[in-house]
N, C-alpha and C. Protein backbone atom coordinates (compact mmCIF):
# COMPACT_ATOMS: atom_id res chain seq x y z
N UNK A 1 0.85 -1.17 0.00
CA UNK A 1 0.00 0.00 0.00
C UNK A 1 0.90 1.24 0.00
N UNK A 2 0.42 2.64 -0.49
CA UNK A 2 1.19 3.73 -0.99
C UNK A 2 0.98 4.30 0.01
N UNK A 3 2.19 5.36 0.17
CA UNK A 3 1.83 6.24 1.58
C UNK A 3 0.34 7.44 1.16
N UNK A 4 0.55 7.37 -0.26
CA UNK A 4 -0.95 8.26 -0.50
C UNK A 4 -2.18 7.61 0.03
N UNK A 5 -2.11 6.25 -0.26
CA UNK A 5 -3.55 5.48 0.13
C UNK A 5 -3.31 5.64 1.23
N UNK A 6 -2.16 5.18 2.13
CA UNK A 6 -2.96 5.02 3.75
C UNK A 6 -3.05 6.46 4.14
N UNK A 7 -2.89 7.72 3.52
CA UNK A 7 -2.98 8.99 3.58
C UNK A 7 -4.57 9.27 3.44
N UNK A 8 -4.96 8.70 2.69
CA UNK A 8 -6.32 8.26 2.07
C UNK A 8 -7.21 7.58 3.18
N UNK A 9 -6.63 6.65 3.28
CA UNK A 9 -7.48 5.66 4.51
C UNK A 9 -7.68 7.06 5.77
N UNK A 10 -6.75 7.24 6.30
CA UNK A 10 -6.41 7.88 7.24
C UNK A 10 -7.80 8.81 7.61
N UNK A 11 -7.59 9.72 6.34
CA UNK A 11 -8.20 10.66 6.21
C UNK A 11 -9.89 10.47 6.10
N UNK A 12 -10.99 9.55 5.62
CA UNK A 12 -11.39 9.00 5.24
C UNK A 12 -11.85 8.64 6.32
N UNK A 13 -11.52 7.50 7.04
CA UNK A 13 -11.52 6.75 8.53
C UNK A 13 -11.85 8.20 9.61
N UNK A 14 -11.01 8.66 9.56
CA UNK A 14 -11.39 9.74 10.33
C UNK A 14 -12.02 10.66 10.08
N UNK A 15 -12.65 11.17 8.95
CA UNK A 15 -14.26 11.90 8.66
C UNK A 15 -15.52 10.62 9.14
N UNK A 16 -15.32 9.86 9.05
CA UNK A 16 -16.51 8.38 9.48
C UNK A 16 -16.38 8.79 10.46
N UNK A 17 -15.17 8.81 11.57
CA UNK A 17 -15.23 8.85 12.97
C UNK A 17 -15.88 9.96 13.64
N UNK A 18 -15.79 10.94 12.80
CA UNK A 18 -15.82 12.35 13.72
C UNK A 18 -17.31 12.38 13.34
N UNK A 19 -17.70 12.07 11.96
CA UNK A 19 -19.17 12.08 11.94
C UNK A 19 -19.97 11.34 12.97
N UNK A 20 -19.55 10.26 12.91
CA UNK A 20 -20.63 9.18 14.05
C UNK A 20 -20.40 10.25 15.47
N UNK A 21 -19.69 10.69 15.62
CA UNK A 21 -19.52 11.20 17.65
C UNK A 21 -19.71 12.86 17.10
N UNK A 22 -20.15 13.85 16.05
CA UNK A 22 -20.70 14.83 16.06
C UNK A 22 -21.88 15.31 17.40
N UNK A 23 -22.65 14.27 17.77
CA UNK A 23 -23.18 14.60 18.56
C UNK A 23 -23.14 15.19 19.91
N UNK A 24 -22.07 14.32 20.42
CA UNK A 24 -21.50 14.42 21.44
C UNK A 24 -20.98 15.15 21.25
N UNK A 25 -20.19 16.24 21.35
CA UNK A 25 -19.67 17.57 21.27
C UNK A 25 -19.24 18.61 19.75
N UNK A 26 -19.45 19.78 19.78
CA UNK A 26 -19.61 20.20 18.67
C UNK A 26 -17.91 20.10 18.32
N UNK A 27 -17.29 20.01 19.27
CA UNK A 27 -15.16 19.64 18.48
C UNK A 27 -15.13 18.55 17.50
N UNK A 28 -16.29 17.68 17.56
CA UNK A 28 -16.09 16.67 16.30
C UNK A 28 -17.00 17.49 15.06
N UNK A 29 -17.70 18.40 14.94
CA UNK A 29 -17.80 18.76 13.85
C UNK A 29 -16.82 19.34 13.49
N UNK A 30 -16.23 19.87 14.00
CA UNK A 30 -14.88 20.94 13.99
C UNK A 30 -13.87 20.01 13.03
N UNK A 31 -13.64 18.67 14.28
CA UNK A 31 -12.73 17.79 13.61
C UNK A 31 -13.36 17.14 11.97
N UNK A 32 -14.78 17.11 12.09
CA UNK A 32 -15.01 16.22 11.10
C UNK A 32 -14.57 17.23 9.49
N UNK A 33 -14.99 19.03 9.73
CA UNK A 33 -14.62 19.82 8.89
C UNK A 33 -12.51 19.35 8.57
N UNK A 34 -11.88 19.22 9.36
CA UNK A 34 -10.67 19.15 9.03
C UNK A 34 -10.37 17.97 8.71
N UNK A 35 -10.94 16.93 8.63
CA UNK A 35 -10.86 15.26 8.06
C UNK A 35 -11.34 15.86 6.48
N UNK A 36 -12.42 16.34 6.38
CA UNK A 36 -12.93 16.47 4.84
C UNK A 36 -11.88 17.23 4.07
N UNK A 37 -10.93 17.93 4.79
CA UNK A 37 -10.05 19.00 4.11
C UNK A 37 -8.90 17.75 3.44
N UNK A 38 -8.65 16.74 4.24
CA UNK A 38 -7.15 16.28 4.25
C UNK A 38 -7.71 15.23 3.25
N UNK A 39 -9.46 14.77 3.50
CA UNK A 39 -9.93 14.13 1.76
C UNK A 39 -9.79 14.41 0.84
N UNK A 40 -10.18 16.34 1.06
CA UNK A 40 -9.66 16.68 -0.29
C UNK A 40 -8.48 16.89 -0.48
N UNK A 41 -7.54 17.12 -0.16
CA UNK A 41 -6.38 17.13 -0.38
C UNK A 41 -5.85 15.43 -0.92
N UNK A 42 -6.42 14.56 -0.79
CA UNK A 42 -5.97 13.18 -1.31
C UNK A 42 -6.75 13.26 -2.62
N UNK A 43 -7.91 13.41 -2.73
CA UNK A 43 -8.73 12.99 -3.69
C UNK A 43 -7.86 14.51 -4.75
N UNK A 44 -6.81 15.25 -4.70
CA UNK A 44 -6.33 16.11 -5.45
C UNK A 44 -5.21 15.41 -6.08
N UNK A 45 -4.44 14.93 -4.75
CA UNK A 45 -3.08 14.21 -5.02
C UNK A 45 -3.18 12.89 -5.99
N UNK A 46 -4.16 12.38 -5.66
CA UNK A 46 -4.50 11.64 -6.39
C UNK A 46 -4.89 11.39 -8.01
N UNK A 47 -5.59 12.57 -8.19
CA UNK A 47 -5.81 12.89 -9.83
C UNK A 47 -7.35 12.90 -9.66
N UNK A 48 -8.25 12.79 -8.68
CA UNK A 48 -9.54 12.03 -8.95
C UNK A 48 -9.86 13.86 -8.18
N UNK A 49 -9.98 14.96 -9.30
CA UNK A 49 -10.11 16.68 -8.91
C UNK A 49 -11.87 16.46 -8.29
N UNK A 50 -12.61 15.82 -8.91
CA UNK A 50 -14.28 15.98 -8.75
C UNK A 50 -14.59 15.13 -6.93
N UNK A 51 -13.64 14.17 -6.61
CA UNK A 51 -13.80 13.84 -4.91
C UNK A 51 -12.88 14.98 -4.43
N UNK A 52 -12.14 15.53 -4.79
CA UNK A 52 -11.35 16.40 -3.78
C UNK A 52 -12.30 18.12 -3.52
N UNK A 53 -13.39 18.44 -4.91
CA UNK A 53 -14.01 19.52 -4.61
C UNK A 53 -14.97 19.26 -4.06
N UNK A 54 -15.52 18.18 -4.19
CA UNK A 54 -16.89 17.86 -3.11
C UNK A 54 -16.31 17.63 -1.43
N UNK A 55 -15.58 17.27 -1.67
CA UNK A 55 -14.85 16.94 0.34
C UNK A 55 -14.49 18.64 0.50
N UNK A 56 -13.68 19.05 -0.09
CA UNK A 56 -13.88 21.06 -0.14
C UNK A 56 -15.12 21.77 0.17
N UNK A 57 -16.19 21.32 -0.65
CA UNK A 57 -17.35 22.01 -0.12
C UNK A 57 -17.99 21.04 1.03
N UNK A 58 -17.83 19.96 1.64
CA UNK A 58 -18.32 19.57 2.64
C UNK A 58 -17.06 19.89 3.87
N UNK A 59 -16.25 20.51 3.90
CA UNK A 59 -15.62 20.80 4.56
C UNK A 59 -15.83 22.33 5.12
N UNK A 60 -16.65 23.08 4.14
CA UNK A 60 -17.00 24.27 4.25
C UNK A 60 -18.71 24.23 5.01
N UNK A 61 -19.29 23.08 4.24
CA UNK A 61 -20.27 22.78 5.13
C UNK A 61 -20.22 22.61 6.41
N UNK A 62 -19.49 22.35 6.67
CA UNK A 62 -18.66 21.33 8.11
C UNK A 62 -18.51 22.77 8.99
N UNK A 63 -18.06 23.41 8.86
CA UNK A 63 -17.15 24.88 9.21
C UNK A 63 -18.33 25.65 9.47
N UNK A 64 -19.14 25.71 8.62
CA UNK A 64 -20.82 26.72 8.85
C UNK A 64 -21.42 26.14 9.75
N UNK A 65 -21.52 24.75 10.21
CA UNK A 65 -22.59 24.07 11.34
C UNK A 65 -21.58 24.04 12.34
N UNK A 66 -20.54 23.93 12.78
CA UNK A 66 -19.88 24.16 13.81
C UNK A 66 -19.78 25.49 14.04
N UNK A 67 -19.38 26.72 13.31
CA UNK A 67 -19.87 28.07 13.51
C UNK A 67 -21.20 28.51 14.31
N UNK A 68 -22.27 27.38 13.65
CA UNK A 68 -23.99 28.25 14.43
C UNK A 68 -24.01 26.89 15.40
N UNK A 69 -23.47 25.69 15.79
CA UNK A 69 -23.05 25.70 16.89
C UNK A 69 -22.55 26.06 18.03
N UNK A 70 -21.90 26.61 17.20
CA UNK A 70 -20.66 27.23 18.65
C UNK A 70 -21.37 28.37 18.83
N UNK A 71 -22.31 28.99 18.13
CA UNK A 71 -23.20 30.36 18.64
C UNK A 71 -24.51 29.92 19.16
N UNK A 72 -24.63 28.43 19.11
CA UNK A 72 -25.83 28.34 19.24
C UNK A 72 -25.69 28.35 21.12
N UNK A 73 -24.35 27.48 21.17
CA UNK A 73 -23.76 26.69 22.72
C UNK A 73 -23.90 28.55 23.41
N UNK A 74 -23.44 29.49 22.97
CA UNK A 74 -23.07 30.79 23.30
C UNK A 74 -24.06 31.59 24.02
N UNK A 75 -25.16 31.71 22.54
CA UNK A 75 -26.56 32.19 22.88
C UNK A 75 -27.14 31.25 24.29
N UNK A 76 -27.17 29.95 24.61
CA UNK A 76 -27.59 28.93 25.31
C UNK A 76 -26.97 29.43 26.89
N UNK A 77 -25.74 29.81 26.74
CA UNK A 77 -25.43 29.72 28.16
C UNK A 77 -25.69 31.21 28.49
N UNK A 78 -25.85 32.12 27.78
CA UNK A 78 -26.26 33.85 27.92
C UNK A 78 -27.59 33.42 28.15
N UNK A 79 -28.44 32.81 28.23
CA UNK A 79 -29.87 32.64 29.28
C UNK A 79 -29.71 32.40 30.64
């Protein structure tokens, strides 16, 4: 196996992870936004450009719901 694939795995494995435990604290959306980044960054290195811009924009997705999280946690404790 190539150090790109297990770069791949890596990356990959750990967007699964951070998704399943999102619930439990909003740092795994956080984390799950920076797993989608290092997808795309494989799915670039790789040659395969159309998985690396979709993990880009779900990484940006990722970044907006941990944002109105983290305002939501904010607004929540200002009651």
């Amino acid at each position: 196996m190539s150090a790109l694939s297990l770069f791949g795995l890596f990356a990959v494995t750990l967007m699964v992870v951070c998704y399943a435990l999102e619930k439990r604290h909003r740092a795994f959306i956080l984390a799950f936004a920076v797993s989608c980044v290092l997808a795309s960054v494989y799915g670039f290195l790789q040659g395969a450009w159309p998985f690396g811009l979709v993990e880009a924009l779900w990484s940006a997705v990722a970044l907006w719901r941990w944002w109105n999280a983290r305002r939501t946690q904010a607004r929540s404790a200002a009651n």
